[in-house]
C-alpha atoms as a PDB file:
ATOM      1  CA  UNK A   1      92.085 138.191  26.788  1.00  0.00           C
ATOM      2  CA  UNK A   2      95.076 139.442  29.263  1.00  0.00           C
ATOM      3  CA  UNK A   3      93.458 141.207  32.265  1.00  0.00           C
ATOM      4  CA  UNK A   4      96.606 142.237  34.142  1.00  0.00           C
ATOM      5  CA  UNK A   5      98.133 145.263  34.417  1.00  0.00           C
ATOM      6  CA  UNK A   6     100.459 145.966  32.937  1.00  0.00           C
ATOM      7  CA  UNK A   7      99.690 144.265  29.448  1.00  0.00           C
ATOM      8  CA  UNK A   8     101.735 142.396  27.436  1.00  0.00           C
ATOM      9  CA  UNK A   9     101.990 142.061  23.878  1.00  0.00           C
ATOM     10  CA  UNK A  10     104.479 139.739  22.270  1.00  0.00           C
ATOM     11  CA  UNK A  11     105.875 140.008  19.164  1.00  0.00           C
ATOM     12  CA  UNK A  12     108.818 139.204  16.431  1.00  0.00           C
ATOM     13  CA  UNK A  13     108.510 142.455  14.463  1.00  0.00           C
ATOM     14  CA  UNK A  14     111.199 145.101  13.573  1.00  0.00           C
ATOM     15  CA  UNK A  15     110.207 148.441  15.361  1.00  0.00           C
ATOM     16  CA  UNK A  16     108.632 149.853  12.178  1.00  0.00           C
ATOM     17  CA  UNK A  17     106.351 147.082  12.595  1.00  0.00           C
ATOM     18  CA  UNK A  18     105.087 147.631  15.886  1.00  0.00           C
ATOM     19  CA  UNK A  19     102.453 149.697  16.992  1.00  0.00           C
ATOM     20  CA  UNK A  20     103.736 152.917  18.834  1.00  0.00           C
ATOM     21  CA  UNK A  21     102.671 154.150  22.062  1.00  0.00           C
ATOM     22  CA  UNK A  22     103.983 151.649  24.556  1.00  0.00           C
ATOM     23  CA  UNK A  23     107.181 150.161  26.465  1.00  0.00           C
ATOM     24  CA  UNK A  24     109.073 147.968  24.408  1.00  0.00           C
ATOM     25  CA  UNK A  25     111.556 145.265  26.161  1.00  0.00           C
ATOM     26  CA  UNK A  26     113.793 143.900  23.205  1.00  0.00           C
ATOM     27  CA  UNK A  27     115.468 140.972  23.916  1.00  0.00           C
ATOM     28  CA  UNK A  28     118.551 140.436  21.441  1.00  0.00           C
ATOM     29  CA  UNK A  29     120.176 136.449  21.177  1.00  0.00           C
ATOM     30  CA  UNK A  30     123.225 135.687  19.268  1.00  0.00           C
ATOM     31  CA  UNK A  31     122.938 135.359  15.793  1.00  0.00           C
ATOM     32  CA  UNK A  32     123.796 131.441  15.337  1.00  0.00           C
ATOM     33  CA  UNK A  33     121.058 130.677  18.611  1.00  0.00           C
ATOM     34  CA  UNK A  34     118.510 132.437  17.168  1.00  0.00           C
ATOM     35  CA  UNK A  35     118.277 130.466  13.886  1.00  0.00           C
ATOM     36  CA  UNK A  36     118.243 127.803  15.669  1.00  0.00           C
ATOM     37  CA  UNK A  37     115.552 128.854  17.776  1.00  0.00           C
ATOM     38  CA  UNK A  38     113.600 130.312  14.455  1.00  0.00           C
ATOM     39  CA  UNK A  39     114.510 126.360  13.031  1.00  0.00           C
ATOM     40  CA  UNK A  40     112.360 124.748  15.603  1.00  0.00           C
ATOM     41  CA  UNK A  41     109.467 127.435  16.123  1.00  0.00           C
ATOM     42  CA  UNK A  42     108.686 128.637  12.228  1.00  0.00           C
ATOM     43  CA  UNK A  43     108.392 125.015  10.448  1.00  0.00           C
ATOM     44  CA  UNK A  44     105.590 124.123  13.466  1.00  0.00           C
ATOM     45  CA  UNK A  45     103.967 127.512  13.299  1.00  0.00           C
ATOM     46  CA  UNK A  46     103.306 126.674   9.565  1.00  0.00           C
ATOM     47  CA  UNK A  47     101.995 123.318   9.637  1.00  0.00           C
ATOM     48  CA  UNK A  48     105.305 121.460   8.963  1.00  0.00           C
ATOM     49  CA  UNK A  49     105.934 117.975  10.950  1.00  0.00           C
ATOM     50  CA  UNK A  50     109.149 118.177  12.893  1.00  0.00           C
ATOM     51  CA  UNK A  51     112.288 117.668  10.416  1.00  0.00           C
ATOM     52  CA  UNK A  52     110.354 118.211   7.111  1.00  0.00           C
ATOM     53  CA  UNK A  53     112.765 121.054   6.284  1.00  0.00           C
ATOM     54  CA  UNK A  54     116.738 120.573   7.150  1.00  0.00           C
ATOM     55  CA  UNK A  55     118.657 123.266   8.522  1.00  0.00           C
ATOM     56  CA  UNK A  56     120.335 123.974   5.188  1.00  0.00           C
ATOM     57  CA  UNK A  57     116.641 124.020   3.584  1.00  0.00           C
ATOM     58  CA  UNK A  58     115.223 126.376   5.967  1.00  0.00           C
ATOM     59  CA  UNK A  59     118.079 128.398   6.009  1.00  0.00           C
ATOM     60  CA  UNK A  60     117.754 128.953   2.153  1.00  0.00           C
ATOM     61  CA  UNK A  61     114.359 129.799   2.417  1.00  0.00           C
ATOM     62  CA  UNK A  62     115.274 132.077   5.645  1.00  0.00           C
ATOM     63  CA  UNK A  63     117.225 133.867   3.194  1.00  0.00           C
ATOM     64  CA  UNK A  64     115.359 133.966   0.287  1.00  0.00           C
ATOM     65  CA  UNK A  65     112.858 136.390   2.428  1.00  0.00           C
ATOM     66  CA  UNK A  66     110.114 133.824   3.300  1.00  0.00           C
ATOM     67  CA  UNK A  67     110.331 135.429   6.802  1.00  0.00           C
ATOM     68  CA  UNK A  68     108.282 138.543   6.802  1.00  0.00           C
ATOM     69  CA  UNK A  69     110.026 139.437   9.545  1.00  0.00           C
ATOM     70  CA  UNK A  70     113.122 140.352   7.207  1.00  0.00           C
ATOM     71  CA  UNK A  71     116.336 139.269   8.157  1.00  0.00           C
ATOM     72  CA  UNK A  72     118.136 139.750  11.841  1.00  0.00           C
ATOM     73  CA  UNK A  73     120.852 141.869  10.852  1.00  0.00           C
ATOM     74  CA  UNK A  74     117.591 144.435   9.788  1.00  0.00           C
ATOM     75  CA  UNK A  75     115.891 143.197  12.540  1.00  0.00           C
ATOM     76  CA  UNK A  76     118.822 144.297  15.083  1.00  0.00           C
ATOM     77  CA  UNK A  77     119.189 147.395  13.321  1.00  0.00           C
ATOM     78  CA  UNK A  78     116.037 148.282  13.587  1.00  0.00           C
ATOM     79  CA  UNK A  79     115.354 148.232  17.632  1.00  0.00           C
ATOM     80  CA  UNK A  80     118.950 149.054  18.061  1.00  0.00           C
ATOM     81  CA  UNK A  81     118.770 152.617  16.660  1.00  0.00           C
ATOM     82  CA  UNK A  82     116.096 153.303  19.766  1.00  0.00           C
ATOM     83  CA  UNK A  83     118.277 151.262  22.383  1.00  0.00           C
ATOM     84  CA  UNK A  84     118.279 154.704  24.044  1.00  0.00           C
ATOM     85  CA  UNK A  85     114.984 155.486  23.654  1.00  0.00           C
ATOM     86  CA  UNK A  86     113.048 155.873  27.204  1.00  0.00           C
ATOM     87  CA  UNK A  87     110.058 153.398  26.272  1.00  0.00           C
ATOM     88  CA  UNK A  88     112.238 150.912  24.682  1.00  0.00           C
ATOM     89  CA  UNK A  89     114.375 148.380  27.183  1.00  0.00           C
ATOM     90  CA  UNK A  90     117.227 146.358  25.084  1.00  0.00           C
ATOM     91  CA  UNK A  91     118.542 143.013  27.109  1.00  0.00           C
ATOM     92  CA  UNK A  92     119.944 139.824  25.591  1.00  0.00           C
ATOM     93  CA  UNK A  93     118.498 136.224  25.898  1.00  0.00           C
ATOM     94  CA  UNK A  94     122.183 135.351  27.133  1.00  0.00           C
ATOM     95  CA  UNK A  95     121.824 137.824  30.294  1.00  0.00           C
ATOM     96  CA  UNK A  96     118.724 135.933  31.128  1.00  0.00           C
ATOM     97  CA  UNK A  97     120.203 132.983  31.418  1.00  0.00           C
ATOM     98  CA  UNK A  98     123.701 133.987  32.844  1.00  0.00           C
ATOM     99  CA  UNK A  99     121.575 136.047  35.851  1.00  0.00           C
ATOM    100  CA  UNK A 100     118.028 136.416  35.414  1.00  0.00           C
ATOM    101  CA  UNK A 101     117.037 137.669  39.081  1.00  0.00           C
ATOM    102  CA  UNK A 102     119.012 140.991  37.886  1.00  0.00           C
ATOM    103  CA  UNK A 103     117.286 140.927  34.366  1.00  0.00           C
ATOM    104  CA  UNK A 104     113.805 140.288  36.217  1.00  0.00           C
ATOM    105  CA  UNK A 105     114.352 142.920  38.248  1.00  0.00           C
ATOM    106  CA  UNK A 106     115.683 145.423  35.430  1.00  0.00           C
ATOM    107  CA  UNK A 107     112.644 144.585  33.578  1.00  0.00           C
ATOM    108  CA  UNK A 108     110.623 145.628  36.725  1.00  0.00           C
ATOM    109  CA  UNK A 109     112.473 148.429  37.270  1.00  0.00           C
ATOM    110  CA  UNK A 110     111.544 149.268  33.870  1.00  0.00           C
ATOM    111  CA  UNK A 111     107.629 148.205  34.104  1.00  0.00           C
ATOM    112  CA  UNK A 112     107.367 150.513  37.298  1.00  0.00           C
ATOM    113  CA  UNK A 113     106.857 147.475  38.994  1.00  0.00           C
ATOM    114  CA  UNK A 114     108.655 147.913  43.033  1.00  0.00           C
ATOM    115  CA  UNK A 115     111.802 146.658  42.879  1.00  0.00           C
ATOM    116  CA  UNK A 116     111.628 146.403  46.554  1.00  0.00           C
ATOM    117  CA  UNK A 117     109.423 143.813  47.350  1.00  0.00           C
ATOM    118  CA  UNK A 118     111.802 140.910  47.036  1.00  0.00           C
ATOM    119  CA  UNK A 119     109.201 138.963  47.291  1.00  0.00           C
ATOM    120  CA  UNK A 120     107.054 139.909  44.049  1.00  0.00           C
ATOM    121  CA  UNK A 121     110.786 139.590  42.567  1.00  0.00           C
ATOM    122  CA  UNK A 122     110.908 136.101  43.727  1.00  0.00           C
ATOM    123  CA  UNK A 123     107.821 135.213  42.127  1.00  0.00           C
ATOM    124  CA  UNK A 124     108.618 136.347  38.745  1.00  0.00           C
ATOM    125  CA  UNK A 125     112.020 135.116  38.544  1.00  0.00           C
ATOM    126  CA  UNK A 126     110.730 131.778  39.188  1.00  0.00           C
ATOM    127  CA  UNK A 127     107.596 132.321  36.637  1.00  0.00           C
ATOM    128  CA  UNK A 128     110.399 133.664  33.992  1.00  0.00           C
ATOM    129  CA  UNK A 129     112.559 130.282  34.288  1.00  0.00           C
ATOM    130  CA  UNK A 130     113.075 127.523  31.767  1.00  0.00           C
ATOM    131  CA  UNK A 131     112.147 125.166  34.229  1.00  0.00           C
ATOM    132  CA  UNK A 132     108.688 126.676  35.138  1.00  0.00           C
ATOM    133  CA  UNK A 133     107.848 127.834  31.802  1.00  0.00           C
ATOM    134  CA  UNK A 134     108.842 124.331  30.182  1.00  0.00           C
ATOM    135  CA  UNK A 135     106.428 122.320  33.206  1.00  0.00           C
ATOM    136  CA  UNK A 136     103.776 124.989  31.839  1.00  0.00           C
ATOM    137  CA  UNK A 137     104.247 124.969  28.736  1.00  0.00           C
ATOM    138  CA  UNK A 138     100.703 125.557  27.243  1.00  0.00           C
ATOM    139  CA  UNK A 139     100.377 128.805  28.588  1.00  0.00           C
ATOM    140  CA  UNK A 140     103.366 129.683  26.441  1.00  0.00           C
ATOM    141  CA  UNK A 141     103.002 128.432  22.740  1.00  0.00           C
ATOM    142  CA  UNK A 142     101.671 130.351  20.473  1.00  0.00           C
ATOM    143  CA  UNK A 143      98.470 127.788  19.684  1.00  0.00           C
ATOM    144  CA  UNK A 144      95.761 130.228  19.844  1.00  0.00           C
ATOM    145  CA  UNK A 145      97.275 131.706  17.279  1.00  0.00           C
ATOM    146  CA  UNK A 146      98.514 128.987  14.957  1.00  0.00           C
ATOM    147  CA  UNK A 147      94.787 128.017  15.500  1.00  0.00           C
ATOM    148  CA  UNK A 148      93.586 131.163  13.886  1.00  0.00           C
ATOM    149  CA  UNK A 149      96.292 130.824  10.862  1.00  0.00           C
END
């Protein structure tokens, strides 16, 4: 159970999807990374040894609706129409990675967390990297619940 404040709730869904009522941070990847991405998470989140589907296989499936997340063009289409939207926050993956101490501290800006104390900043820049979150990276699968499914 997540005790800090504020909450956090991940999730893949289109905004139809989601439950209402709460600050949304939408992070948006290029098309051609985020299959690949999808590649390497879905097959594991179902059960599937590395490499038991090829690209071309799971793309055909991709696209013959086994996601029930629909398909990204929908997906983008769907967040994108509240882009504007004063609970919803749209960045892309690539920003994050180009500069994230200015994403970190638009998404605190956001969170009405104080952008001023550089040092708070500090912290969760370094807790956001690729570095730190791939040295810890059991607090950041999703095993609790692929244990459940």
């Amino acid at each position: 159970m997540q005790v800090a404040n504020p909450r956090l709730y991940k999730s893949h869904e289109r905004y139809e999807s989601v439950p209402k009522g709460a600050k949304y941070i939408y992070v948006a990847r290029h098309p051609l990374d985020a299959f690949v991405s999808f590649y390497h998470f879905l097959p594991a989140y179902m059960g599937l040894l590395p490499g038991a589907l090829s690209m071309i296989e799971f793309a055909n499936a991709i696209f013959a609706g086994v996601s029930v997340s629909g398909g990204i063009w929908g997906h983008y289409a769907s967040w994108w129409t509240h882009r504007n939207d004063p609970n919803v926050l749209w960045i892309f993956f690539e920003d994050l990675k180009k500069n994230l101490p200015h994403v970190v501290a638009q998404i605190a800006a956001f969170m009405d967390v104080d952008t001023n104390d550089k040092e708070l900043l500090a912290i969760a820049t370094e807790k956001s990297s690729f570095r730190f979150m791939s040295e810890h990276s059991a607090q950041f699968d999703d095993h609790f619940l692929r244990n459940k499914v």
